[in-house]
Protein backbone atom coordinates (compact mmCIF):
# COMPACT_ATOMS: atom_id res chain seq x y z
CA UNK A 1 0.00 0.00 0.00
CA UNK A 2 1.64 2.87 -1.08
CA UNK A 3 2.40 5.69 1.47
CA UNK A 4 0.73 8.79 0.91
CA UNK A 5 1.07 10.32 4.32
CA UNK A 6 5.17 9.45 4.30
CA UNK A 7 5.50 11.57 0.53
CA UNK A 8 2.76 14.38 1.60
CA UNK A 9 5.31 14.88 4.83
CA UNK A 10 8.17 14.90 2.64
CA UNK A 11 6.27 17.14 0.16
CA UNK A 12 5.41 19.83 2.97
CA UNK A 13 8.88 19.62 4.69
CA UNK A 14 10.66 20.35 0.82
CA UNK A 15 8.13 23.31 0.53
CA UNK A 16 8.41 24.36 3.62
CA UNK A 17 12.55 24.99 3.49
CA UNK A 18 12.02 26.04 0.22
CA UNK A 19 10.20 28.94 1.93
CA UNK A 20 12.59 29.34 4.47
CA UNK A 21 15.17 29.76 1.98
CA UNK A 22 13.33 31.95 0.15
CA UNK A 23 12.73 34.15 2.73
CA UNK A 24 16.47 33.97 4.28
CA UNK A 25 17.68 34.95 0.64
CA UNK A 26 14.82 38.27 0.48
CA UNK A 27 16.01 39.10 3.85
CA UNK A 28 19.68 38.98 2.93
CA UNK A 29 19.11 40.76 -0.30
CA UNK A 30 17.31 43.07 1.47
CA UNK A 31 19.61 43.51 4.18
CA UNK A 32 22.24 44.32 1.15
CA UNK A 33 20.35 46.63 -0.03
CA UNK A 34 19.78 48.60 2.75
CA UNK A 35 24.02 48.43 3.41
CA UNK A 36 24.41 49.56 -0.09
CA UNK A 37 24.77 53.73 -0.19
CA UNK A 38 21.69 55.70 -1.30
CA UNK A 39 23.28 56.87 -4.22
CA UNK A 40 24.89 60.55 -5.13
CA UNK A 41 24.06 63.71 -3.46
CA UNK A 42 25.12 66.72 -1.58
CA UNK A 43 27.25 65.69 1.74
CA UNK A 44 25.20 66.66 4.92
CA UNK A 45 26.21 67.58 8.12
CA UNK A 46 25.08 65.70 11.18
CA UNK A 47 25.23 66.36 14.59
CA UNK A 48 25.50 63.47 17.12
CA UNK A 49 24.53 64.68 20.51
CA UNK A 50 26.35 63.12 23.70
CA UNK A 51 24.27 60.06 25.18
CA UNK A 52 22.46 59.24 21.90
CA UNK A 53 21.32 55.98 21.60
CA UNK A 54 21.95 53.42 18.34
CA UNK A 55 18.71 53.80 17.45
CA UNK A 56 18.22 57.16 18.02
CA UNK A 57 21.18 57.68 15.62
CA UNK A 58 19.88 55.61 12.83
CA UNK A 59 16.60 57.26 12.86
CA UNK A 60 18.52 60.91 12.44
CA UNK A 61 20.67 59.33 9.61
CA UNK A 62 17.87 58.07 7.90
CA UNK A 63 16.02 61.56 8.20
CA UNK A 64 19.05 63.44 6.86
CA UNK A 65 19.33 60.99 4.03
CA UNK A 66 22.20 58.97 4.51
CA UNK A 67 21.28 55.56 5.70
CA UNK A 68 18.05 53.97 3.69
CA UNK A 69 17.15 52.58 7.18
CA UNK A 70 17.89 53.91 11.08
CA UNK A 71 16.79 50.43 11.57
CA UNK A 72 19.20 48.60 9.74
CA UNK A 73 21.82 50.92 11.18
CA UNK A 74 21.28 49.85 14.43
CA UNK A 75 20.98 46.05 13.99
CA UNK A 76 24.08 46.31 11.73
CA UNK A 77 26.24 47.90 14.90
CA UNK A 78 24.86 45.85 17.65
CA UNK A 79 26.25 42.64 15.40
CA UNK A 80 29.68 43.95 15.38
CA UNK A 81 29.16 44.62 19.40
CA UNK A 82 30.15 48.60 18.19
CA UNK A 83 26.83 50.07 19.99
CA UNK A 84 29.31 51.88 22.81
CA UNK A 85 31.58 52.90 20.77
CA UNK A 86 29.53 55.87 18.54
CA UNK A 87 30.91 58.83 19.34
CA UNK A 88 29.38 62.13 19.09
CA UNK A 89 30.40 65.30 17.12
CA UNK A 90 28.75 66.99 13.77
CA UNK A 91 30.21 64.48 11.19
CA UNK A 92 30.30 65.33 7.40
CA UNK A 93 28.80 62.37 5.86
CA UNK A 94 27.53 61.79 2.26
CA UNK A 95 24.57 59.60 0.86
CA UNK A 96 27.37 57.94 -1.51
CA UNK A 97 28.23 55.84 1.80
CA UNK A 98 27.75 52.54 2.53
CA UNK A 99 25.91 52.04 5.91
CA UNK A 100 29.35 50.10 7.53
CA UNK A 101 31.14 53.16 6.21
CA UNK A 102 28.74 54.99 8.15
CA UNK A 103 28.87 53.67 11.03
CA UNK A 104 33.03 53.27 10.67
CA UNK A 105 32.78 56.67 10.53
CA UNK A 106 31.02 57.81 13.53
CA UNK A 107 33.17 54.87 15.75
CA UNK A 108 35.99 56.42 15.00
CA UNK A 109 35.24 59.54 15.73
CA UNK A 110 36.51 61.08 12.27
CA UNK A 111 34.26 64.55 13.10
CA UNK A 112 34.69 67.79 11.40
CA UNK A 113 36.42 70.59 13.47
CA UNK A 114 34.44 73.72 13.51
CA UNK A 115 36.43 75.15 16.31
CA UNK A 116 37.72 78.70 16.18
CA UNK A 117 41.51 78.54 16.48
CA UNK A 118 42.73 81.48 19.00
CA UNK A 119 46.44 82.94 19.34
CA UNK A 120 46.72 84.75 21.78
CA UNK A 121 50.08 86.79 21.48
CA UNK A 122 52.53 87.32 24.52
CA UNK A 123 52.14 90.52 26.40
CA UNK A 124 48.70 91.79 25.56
CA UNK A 125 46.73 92.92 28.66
CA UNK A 126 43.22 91.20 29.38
CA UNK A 127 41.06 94.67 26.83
CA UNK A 128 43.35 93.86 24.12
CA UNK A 129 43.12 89.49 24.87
CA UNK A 130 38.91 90.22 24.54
CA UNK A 131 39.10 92.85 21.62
CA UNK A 132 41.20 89.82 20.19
CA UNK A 133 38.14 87.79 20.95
CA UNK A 134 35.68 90.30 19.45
CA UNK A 135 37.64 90.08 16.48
CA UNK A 136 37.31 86.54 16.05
CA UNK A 137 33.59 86.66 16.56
CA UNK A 138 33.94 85.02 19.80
CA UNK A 139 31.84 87.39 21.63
CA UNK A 140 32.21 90.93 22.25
CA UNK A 141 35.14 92.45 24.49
CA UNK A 142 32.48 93.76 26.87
CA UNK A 143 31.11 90.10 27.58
CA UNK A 144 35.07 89.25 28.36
CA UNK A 145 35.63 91.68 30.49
CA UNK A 146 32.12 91.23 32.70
CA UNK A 147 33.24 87.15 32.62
CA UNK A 148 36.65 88.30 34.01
CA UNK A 149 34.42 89.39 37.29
CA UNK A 150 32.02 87.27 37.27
CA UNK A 151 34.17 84.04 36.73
CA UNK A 152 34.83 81.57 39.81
CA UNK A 153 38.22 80.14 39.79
CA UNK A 154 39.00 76.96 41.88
CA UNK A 155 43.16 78.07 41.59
CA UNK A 156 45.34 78.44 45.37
CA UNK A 157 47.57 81.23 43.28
CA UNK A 158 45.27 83.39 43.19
CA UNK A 159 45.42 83.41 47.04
CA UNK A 160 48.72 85.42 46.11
CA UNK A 161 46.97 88.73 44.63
CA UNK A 162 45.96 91.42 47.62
CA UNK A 163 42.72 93.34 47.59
CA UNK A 164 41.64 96.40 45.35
CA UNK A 165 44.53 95.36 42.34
CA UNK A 166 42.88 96.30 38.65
CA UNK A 167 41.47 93.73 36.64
CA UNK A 168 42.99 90.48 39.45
CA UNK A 169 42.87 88.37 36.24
CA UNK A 170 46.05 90.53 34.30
CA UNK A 171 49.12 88.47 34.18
CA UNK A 172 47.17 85.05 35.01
CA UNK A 173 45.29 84.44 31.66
CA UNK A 174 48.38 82.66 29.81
CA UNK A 175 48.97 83.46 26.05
CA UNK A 176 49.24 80.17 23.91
CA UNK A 177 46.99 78.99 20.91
CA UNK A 178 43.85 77.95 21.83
CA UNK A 179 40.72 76.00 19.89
CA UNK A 180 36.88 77.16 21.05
CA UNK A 181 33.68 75.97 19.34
CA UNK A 182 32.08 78.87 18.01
CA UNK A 183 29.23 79.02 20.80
CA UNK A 184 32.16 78.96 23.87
CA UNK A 185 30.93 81.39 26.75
CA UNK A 186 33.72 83.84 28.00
CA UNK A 187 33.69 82.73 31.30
CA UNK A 188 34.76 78.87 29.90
CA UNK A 189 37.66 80.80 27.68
CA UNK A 190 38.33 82.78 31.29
CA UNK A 191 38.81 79.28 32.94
CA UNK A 192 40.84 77.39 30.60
CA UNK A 193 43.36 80.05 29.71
CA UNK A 194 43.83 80.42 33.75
CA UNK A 195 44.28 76.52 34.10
CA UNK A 196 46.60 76.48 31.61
CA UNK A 197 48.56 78.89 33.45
CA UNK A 198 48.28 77.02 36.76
CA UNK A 199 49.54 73.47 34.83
CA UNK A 200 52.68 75.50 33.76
CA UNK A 201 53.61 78.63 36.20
CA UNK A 202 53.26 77.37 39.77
CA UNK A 203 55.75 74.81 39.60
CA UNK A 204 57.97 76.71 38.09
CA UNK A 205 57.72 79.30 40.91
CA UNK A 206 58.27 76.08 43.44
CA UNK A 207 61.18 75.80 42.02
CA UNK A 208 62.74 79.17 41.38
CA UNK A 209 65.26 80.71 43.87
CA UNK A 210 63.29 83.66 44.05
CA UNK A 211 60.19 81.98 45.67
CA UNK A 212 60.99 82.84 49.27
CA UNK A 213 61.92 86.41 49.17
CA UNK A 214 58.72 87.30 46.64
CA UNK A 215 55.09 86.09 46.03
CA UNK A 216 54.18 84.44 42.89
CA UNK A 217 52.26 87.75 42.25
CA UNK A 218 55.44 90.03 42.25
CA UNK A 219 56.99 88.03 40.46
CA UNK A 220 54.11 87.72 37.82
CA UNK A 221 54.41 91.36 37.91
CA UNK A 222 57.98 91.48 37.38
CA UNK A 223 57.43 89.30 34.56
CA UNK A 224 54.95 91.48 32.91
CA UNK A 225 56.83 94.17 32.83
CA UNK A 226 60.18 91.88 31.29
CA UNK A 227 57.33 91.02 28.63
CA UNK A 228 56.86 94.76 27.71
CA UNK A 229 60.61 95.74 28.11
CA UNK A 230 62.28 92.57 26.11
CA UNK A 231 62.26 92.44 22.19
CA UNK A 232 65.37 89.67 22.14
CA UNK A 233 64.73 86.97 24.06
CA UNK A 234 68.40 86.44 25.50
CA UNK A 235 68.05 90.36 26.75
CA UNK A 236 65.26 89.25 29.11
CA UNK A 237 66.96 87.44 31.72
CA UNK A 238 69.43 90.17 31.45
CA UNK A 239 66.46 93.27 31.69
CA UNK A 240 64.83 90.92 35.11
CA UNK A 241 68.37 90.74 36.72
CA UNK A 242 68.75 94.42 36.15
CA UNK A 243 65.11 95.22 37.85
CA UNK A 244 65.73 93.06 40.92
CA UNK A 245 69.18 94.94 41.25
CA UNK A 246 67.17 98.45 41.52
CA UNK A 247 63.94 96.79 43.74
CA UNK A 248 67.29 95.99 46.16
CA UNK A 249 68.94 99.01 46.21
CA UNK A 250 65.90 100.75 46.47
CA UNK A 251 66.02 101.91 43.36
CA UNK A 252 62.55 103.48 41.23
CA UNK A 253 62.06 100.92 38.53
CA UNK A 254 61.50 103.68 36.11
CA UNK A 255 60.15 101.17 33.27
CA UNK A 256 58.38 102.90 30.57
CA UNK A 257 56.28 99.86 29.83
CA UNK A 258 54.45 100.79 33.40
CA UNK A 259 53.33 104.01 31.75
CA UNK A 260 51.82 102.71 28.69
CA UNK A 261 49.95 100.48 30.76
CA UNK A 262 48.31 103.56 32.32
CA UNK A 263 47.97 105.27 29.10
CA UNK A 264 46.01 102.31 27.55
CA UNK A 265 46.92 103.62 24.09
CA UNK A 266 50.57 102.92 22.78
CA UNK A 267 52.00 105.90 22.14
CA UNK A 268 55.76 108.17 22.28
CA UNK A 269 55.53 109.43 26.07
CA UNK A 270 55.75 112.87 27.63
CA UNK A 271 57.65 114.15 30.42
CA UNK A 272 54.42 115.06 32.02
CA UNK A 273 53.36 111.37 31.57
CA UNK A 274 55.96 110.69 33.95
CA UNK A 275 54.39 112.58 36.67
CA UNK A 276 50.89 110.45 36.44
CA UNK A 277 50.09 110.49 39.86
CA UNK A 278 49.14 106.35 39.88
CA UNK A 279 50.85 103.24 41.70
CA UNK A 280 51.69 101.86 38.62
CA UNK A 281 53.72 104.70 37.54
CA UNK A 282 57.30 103.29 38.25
CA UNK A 283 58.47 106.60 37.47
CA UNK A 284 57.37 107.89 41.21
CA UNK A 285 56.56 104.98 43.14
CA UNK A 286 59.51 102.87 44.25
CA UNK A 287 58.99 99.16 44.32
CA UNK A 288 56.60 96.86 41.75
CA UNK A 289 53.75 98.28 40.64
CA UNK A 290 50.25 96.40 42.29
CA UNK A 291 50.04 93.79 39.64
CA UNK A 292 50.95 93.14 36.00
CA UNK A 293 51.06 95.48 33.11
CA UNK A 294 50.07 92.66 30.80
CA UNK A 295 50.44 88.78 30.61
CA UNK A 296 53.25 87.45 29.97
CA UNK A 297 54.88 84.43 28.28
CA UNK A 298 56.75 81.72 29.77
CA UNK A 299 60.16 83.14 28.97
CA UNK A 300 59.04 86.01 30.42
CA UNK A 301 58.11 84.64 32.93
CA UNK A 302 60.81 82.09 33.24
CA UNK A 303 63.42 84.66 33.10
CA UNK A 304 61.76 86.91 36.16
CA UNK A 305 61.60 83.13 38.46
CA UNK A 306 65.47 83.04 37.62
CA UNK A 307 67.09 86.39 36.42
CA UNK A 308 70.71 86.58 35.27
CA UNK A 309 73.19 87.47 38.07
CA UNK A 310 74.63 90.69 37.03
CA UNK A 311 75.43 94.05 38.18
CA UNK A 312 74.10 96.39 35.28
CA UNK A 313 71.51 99.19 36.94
CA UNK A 314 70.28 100.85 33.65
CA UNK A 315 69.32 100.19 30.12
CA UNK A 316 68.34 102.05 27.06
CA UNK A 317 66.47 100.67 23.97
CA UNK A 318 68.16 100.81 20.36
CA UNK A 319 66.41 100.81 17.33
CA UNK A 320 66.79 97.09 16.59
CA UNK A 321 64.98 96.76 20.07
CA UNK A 322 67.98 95.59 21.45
CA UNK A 323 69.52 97.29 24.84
CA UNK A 324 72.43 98.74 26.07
CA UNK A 325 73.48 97.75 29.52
CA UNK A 326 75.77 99.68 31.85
CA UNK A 327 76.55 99.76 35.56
CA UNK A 328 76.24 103.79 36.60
CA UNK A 329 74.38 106.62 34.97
CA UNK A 330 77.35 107.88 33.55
CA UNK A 331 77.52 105.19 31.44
CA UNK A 332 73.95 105.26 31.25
CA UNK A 333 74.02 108.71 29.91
CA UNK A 334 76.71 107.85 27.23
CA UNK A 335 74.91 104.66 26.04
CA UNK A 336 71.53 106.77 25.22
CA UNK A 337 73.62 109.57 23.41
CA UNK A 338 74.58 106.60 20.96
CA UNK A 339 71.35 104.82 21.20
CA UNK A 340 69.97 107.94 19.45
CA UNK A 341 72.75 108.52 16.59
């Protein structure tokens, strides 16, 4: 008797992984065709916000037109175990991707840079560092200057500046190239330009001979004013060692860099802007002036922390910006008659 049952069960199982082949081969050519790119077309900018999910990042793909599927995204990095490694950033990603180039993309992190690149130059005091800003379209040099007040700063040398000194922040905001994103607020710029100088200046003050005879804000100060003084950098040891010499012999410093500061506008000075009655005015006052005239760079700085042992009093500026030394006013006197030749 011949076994119908036996051949219908046979029949039916045939069908049935016919079907399930079927449908595993539409699903994987489906599957390719959502991994294959979307075709030509203008590259788009996407942002990635921080704590995004997968899925939440395939969906905004697939709105902007660059994966056929959020979906598909997804699944595709969960497979490769890659969910926790998307990184966020505005990416610059085109249609003409496939969706693993895609996602290799945003797990390694390859994100545009729309930063603002910032030099700020040695010896500029904290109107000209935000006018810089302004310049750069940063924010205006207002908005810097209210951050400067308004801006809590978790550093211990600040402990070092007394009471009632102009703008506390001058001489502490260190000049170096710096990267923002466009929307930075002052008081962040305010913050990482003083951290940067508390990672470099305060152990260099721990270390300098100088550090238990002065504060760390005289010698800021002095440093400033080496930063105003100095056009060749070998001069400025040299131009600190002949400073200290006068602060000991209780000399007036007499630097003309201290009355620029007060005139705010660079400019050839009077005799009567010697007589500005102000404590910064070296000219009258003996001693350092309350606080920097500017902020200065680390040579600058470096060279106040650990001046050059000499015995030169006086200096006068030639017109290479170089300096002529001596050791009394007589040759003092003779060294600005040639300066001026």
């Amino acid at each position: 008797m011949p076994d119908f049952f036996g051949r219908d069960r046979v029949l039916w199982m045939v069908l049935g992984a016919f079907v399930v082949s079927l449908i595993l081969g539409l699903t994987s050519v489906y599957f390719v065709y959502l991994y294959l790119p979307l075709g030509n077309g203008e590259n788009v900018l996407v942002t990635i916000t921080p704590g995004s999910t997968v899925l939440v990042i395939g969906r905004k793909l697939q709105s902007e037109g660059i994966v056929r599927s959020g979906a598909a995204f997804a699944l595709f990095v969960r497979l490769r175990g890659q969910e926790a490694k998307l990184q966020a950033g505005t990416y610059d990603l085109s249609p003409s991707l496939s969706l693993g180039e895609v996602a290799e993309t945003i797990i390694n992190g390859d994100v545009i840079d729309s930063s603002i690149r910032v030099t700020i130059p040695e010896g500029l005091t904290l109107p000209g560092i935000g006018l810089l800003f302004e310049k750069q379209g940063l924010f205006t040099q207002g908005e810097f200057l209210q951050a400067l007040q308004e801006v809590d700063l978790p550093f211990a040398y600040l402990e070092s500046i007394p009471p009632g000194v102009h703008n506390r922040l001058e001489g502490y905001l260190f000049p170096d190239t710096y990267q923002f994103p466009p929307d930075v607020h002052p008081k962040q710029v305010v913050r990482i330009m003083a951290a940067r100088f508390n990672e470099l200046v305060p152990p260099m003050f721990a270390s300098s001979p100088l550090s238990h005879r002065y504060t760390l804000h005289q010698l800021v100060t002095m440093a400033s004013i080496v930063e105003k003084e100095a056009v060749k950098q070998a001069e400025r040891p040299i131009i600190a060692g002949v400073f200290f010499n006068r602060l000991h012999r209780n000399m007036r410093l007499e630097s003309c860099a201290t009355i620029q500061f007060l005139l705010g506008t660079p400019r050839p000075l009077l005799y009567a802007d010697l007589e500005i009655v102000s404590p910064y005015n070296t000219y009258r006052h003996l001693g350092l002036p309350p606080g920097p005239i500017a902020n200065p760079g680390l040579a600058s700085i470096a060279a106040a922390l650990n001046p050059s042992e000499t015995r030169y009093l006086f200096f006068v500026a030639e017109s290479d910006g170089s300096h002529i030394f001596s050791l009394t006013y007589e040759q003092h006197l003779a060294a600005i008659r040639q300066a001026r030749r």
